[in-house]
C-alpha atoms as a PDB file:
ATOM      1  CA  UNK A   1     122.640 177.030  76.039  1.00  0.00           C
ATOM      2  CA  UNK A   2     126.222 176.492  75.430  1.00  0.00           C
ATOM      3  CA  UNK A   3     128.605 175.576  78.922  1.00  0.00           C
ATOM      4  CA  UNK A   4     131.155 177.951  77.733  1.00  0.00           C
ATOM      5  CA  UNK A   5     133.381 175.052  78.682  1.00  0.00           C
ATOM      6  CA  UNK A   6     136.412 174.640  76.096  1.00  0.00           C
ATOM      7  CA  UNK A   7     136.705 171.215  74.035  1.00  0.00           C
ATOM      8  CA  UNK A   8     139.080 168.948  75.049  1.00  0.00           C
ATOM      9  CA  UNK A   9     142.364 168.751  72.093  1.00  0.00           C
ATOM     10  CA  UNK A  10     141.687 165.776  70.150  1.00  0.00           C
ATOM     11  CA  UNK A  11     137.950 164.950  70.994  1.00  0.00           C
ATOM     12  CA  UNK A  12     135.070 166.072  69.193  1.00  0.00           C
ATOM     13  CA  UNK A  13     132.877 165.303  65.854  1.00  0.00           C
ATOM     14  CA  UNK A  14     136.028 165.628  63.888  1.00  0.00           C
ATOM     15  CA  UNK A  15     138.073 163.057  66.005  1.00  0.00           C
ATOM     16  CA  UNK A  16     135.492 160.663  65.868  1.00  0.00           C
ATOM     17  CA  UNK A  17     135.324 160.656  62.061  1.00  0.00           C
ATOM     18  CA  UNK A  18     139.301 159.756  62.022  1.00  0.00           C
ATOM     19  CA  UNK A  19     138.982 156.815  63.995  1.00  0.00           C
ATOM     20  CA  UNK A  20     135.736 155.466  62.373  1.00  0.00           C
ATOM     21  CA  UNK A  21     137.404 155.868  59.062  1.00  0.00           C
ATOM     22  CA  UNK A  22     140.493 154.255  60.553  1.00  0.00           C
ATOM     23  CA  UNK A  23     138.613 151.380  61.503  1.00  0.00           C
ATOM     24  CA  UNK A  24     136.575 150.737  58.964  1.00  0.00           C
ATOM     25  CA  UNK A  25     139.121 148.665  56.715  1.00  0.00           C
ATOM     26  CA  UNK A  26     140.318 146.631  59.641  1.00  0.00           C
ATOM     27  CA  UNK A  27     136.616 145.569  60.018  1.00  0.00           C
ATOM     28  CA  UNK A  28     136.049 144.600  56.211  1.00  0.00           C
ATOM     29  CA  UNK A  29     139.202 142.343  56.619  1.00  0.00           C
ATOM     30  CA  UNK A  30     137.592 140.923  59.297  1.00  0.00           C
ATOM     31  CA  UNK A  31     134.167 140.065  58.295  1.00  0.00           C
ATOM     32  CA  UNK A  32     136.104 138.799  54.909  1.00  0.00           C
ATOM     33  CA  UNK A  33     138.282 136.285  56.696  1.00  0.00           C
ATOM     34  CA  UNK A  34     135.178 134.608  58.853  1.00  0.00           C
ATOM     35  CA  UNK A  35     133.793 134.763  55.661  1.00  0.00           C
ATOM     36  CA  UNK A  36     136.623 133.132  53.673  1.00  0.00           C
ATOM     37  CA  UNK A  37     136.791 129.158  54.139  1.00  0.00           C
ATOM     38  CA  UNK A  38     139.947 127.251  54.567  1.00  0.00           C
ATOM     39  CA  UNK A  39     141.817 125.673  51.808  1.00  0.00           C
ATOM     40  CA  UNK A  40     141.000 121.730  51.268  1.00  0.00           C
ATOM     41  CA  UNK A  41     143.822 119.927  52.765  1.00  0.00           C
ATOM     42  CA  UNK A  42     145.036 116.397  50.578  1.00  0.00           C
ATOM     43  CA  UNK A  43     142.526 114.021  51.156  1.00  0.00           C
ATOM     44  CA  UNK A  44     143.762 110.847  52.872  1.00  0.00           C
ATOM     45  CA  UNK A  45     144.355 108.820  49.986  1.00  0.00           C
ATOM     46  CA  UNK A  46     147.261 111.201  49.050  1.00  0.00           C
ATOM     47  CA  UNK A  47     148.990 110.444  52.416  1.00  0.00           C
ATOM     48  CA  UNK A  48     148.014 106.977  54.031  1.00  0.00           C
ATOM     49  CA  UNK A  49     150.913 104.049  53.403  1.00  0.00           C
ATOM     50  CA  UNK A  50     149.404 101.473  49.985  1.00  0.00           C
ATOM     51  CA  UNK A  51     149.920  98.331  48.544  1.00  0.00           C
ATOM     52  CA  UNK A  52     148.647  98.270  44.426  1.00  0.00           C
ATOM     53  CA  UNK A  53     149.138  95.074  42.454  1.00  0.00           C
ATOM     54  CA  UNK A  54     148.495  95.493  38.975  1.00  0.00           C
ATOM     55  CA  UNK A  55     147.982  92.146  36.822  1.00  0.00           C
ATOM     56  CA  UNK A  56     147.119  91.956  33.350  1.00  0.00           C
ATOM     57  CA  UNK A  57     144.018  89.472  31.882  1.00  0.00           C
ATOM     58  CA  UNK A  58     144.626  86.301  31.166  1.00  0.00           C
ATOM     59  CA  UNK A  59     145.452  84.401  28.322  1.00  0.00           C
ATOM     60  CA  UNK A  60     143.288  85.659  25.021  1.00  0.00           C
ATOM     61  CA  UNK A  61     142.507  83.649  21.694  1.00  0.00           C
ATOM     62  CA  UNK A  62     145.443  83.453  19.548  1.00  0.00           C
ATOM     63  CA  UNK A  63     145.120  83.738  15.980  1.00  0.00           C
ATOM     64  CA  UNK A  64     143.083  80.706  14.651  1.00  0.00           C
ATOM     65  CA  UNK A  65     141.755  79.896  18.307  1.00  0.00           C
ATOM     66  CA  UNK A  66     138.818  80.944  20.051  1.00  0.00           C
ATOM     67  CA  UNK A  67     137.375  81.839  23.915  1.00  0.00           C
ATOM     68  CA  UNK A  68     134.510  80.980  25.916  1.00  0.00           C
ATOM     69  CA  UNK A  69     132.038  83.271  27.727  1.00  0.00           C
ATOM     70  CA  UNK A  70     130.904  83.045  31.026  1.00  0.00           C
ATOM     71  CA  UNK A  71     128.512  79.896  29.324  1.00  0.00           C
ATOM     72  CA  UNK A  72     130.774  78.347  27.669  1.00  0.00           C
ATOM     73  CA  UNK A  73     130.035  79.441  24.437  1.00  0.00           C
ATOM     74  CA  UNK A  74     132.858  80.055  21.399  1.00  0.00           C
ATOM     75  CA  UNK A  75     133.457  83.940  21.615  1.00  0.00           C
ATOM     76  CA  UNK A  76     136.669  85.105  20.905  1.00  0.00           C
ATOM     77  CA  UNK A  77     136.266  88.329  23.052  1.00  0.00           C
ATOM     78  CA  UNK A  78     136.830  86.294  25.847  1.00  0.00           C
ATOM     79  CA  UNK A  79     139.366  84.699  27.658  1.00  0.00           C
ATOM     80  CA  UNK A  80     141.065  81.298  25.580  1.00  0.00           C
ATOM     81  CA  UNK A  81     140.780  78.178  27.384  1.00  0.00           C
ATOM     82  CA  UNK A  82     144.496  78.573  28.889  1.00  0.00           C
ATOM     83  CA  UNK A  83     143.649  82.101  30.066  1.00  0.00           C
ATOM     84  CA  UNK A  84     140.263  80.710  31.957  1.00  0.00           C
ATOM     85  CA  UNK A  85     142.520  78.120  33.577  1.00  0.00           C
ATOM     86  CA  UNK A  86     144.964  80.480  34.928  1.00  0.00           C
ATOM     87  CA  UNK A  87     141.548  82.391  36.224  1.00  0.00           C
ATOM     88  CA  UNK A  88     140.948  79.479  38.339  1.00  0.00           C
ATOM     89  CA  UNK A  89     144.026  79.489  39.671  1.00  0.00           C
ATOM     90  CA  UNK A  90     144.601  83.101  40.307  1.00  0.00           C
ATOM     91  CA  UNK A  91     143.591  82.486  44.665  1.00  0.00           C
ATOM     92  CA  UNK A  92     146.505  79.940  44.489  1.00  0.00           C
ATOM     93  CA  UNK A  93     148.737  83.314  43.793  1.00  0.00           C
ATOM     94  CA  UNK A  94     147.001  84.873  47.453  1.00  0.00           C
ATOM     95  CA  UNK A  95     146.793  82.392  50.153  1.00  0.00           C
ATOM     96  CA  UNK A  96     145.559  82.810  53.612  1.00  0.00           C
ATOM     97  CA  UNK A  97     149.067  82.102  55.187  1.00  0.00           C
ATOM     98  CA  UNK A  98     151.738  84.257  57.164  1.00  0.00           C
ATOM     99  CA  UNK A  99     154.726  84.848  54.823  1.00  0.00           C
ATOM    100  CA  UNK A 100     152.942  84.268  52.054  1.00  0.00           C
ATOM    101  CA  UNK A 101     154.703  86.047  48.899  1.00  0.00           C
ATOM    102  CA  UNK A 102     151.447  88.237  48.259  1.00  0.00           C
ATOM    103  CA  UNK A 103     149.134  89.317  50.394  1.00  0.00           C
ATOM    104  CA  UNK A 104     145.712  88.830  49.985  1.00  0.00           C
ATOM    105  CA  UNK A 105     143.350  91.646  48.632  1.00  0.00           C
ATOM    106  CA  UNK A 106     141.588  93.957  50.278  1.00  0.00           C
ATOM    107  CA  UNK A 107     139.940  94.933  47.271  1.00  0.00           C
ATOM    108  CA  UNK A 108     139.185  93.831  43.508  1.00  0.00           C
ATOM    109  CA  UNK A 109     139.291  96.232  40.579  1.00  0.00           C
ATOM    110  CA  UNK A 110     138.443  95.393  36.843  1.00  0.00           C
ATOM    111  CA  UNK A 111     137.843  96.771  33.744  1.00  0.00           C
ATOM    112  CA  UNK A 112     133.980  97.697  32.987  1.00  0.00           C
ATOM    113  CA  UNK A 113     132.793  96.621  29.745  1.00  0.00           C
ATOM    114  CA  UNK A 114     130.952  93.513  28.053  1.00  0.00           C
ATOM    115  CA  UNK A 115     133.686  92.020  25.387  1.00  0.00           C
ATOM    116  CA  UNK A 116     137.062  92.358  24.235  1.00  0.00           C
ATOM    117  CA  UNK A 117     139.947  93.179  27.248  1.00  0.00           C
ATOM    118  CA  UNK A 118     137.587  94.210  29.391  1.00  0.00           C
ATOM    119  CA  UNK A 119     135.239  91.071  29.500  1.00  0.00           C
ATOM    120  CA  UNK A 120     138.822  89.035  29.954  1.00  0.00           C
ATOM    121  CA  UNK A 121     139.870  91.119  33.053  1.00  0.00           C
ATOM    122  CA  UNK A 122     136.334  90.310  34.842  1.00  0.00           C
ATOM    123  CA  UNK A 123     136.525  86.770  33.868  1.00  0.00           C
ATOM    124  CA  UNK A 124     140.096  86.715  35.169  1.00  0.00           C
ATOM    125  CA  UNK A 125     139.472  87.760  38.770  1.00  0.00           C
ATOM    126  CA  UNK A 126     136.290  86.411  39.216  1.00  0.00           C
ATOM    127  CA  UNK A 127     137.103  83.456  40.736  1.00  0.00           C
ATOM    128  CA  UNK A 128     139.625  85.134  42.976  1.00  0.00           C
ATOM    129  CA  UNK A 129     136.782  87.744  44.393  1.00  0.00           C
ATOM    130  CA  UNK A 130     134.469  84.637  44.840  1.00  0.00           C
ATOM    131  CA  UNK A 131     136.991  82.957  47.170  1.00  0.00           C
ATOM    132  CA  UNK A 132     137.839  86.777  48.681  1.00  0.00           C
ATOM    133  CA  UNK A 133     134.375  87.248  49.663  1.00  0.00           C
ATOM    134  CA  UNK A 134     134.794  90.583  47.880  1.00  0.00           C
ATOM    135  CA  UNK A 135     132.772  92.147  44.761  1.00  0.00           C
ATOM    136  CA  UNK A 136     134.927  92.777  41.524  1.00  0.00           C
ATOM    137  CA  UNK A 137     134.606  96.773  41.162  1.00  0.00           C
ATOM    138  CA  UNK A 138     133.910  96.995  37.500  1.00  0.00           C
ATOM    139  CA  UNK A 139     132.465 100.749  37.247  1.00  0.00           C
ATOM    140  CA  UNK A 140     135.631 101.788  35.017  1.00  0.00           C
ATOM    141  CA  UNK A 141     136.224 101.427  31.822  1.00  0.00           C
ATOM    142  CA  UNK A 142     139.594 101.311  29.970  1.00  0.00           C
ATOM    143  CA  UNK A 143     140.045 104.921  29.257  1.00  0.00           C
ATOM    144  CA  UNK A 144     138.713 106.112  32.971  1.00  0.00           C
ATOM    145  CA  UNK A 145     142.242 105.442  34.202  1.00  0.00           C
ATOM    146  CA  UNK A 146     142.628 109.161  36.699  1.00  0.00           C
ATOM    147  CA  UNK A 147     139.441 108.265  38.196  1.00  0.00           C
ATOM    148  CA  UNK A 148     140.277 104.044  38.549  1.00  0.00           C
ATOM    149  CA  UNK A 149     143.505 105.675  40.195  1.00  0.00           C
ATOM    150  CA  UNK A 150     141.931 107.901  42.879  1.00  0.00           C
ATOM    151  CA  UNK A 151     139.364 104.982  43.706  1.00  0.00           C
ATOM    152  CA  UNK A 152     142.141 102.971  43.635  1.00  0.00           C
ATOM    153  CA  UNK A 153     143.816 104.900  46.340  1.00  0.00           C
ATOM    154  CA  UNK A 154     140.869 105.429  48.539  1.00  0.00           C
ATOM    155  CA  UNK A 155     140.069 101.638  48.689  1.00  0.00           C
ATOM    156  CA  UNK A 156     140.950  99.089  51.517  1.00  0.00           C
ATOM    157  CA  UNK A 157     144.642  98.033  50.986  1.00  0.00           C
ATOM    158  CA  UNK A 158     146.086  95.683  49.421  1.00  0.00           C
ATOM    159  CA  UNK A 159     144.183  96.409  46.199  1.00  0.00           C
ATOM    160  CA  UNK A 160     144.504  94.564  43.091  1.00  0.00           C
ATOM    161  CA  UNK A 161     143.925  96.069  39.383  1.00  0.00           C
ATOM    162  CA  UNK A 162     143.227  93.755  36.407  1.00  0.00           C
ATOM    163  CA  UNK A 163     143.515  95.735  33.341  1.00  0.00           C
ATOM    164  CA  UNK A 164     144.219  95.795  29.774  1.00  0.00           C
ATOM    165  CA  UNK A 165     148.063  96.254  28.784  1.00  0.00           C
ATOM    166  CA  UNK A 166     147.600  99.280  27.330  1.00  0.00           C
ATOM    167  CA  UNK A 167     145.993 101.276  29.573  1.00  0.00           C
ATOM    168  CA  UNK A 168     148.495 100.641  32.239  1.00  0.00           C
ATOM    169  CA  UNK A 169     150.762 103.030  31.901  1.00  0.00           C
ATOM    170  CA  UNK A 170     147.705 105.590  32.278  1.00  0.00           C
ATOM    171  CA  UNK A 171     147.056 103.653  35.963  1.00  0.00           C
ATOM    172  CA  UNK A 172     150.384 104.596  36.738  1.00  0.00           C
ATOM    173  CA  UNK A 173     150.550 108.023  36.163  1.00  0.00           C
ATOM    174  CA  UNK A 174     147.142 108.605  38.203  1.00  0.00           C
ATOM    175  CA  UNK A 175     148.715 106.699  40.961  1.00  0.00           C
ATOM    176  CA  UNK A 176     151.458 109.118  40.895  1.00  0.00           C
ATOM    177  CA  UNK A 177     154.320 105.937  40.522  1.00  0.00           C
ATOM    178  CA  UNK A 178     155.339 106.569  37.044  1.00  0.00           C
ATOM    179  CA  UNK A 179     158.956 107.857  37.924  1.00  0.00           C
ATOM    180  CA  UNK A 180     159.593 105.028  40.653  1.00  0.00           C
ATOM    181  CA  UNK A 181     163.055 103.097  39.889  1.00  0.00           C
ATOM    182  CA  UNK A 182     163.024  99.670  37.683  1.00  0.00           C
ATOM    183  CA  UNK A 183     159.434 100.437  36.315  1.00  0.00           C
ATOM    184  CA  UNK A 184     159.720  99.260  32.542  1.00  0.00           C
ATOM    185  CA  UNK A 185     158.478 101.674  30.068  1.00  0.00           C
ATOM    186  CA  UNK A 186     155.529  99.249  28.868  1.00  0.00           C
ATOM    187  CA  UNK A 187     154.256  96.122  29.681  1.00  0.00           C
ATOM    188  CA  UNK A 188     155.897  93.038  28.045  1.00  0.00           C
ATOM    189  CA  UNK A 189     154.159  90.215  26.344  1.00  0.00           C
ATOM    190  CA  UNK A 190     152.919  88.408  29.430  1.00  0.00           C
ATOM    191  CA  UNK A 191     150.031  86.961  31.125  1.00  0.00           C
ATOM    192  CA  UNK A 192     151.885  85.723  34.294  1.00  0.00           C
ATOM    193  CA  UNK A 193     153.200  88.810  36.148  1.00  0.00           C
ATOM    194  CA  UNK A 194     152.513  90.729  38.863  1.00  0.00           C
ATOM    195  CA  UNK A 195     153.303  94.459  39.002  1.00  0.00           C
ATOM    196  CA  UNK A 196     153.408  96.006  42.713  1.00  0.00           C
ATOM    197  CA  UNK A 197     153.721  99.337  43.820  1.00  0.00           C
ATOM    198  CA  UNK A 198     153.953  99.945  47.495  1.00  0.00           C
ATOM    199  CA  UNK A 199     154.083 103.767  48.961  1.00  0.00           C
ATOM    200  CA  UNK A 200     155.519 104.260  52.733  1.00  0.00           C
ATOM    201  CA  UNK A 201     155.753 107.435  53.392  1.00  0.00           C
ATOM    202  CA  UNK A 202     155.008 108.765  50.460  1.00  0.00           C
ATOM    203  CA  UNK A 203     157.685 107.089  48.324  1.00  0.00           C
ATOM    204  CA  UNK A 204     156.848 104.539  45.944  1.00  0.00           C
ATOM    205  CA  UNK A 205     158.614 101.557  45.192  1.00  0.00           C
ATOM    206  CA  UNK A 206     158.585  98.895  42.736  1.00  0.00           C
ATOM    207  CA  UNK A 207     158.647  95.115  42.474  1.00  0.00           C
ATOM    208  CA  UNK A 208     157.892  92.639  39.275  1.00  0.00           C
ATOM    209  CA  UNK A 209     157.289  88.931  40.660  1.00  0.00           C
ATOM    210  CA  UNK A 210     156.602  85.849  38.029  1.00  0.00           C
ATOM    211  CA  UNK A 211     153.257  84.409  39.056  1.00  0.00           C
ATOM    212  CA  UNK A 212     154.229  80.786  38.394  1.00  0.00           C
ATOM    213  CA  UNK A 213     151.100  79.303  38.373  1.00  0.00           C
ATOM    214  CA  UNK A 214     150.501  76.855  35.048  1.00  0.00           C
ATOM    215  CA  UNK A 215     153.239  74.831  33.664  1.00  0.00           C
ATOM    216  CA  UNK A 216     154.728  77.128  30.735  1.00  0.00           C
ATOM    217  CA  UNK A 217     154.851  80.162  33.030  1.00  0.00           C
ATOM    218  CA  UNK A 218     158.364  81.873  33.282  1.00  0.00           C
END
């Protein structure tokens, strides 16, 4: 039995339909954005203060001369007898003291690989990991240098790279320090530098220091 009573203006079926259908889209955009993750801030290597030094190998066999494996043996692939003696010098270029022109490494990167420039950057910075107490991280191989990079940048400063000439200017660009002031456009014919790239702030700068460490070196 009906009241008789007249419907209020603005109430009713019909009123509820407007607002439901009013409502409906703000409650899809809801539901989407608990849905919808945030975007991946830059990770920390892209922000946190570093220190890269970037050596090349050692000495290899000149035409007519020969290297030695890790026995001893005659292999040319490997590092000639003047480029093994600058390996054993290499902590000489790190001491343990205040004010010391280098710091000592936090961690040890070398090429991967069993002969040729590879083999020679292992055999370079053995000796210097042995007296770091540190393991020479070898899982990169000349080629891999983005990846070497972002490891690289997500390791324990200071970090020092031993790598084949080559290939540097690859490390560079994945580090993101390929437009920084006084950076020569290849590396020259050297064994005793040291390349360093420091980042404060997010600004790189450059330095290229003489490693003086066998008679002969510039």
């Amino acid at each position: 039995m009906l009241s008789g009573r007249p419907t209020p203006a603005g109430s009713g079926p019909r009123r509820r339909s407007v607002l439901a259908a009013a409502l409906a889209p703000l409650a899809v955009a809801g539901c989407a954005g608990e849905e919808r993750a945030p975007a991946p801030g830059p990770g920390p290597e892209a922000v946190k203060d570093v220190l890269v030094m970037v050596i090349r190998h050692a000495e290899k066999p000149y035409a007519g001369d020969t290297g030695e494996d890790d026995e001893g043996n005659e292999d040319p692939g490997f590092l000639a007898i003047r480029g093994r003696r600058r390996a054993q010098e290499l902590p000489a270029l790190f001491p343990p003291t205040r004010g010391a022109r280098l710091p000592r490494p936090g961690a040890v990167f070398a090429a991967g690989g069993k002969e040729g420039a590879p083999a020679r950057c292992r055999q370079t910075v053995e000796t210097l990991a042995t007296a770091l107490g540190t393991p020479v991280r070898a899982e990169f191989a000349v080629g891999a240098e983005p990846a070497l990079a972002r490891a690289v940048l997500a390791a324990r400063t200071p970090v020092l790279v031993c790598w084949e000439h080559q290939g540097m200017p690859r490390l560079i660009r994945g580090l993101g320090a390929q437009d920084v002031l006084g950076l020569p456009a290849a590396w020259p014919d050297r064994y005793d530098l040291v390349w360093t790239f420091t980042r404060r702030q997010g600004v790189w700068t450059f330095r290229e220091l003489p490693q003086h460490l066998l008679q002969g070196d510039a």
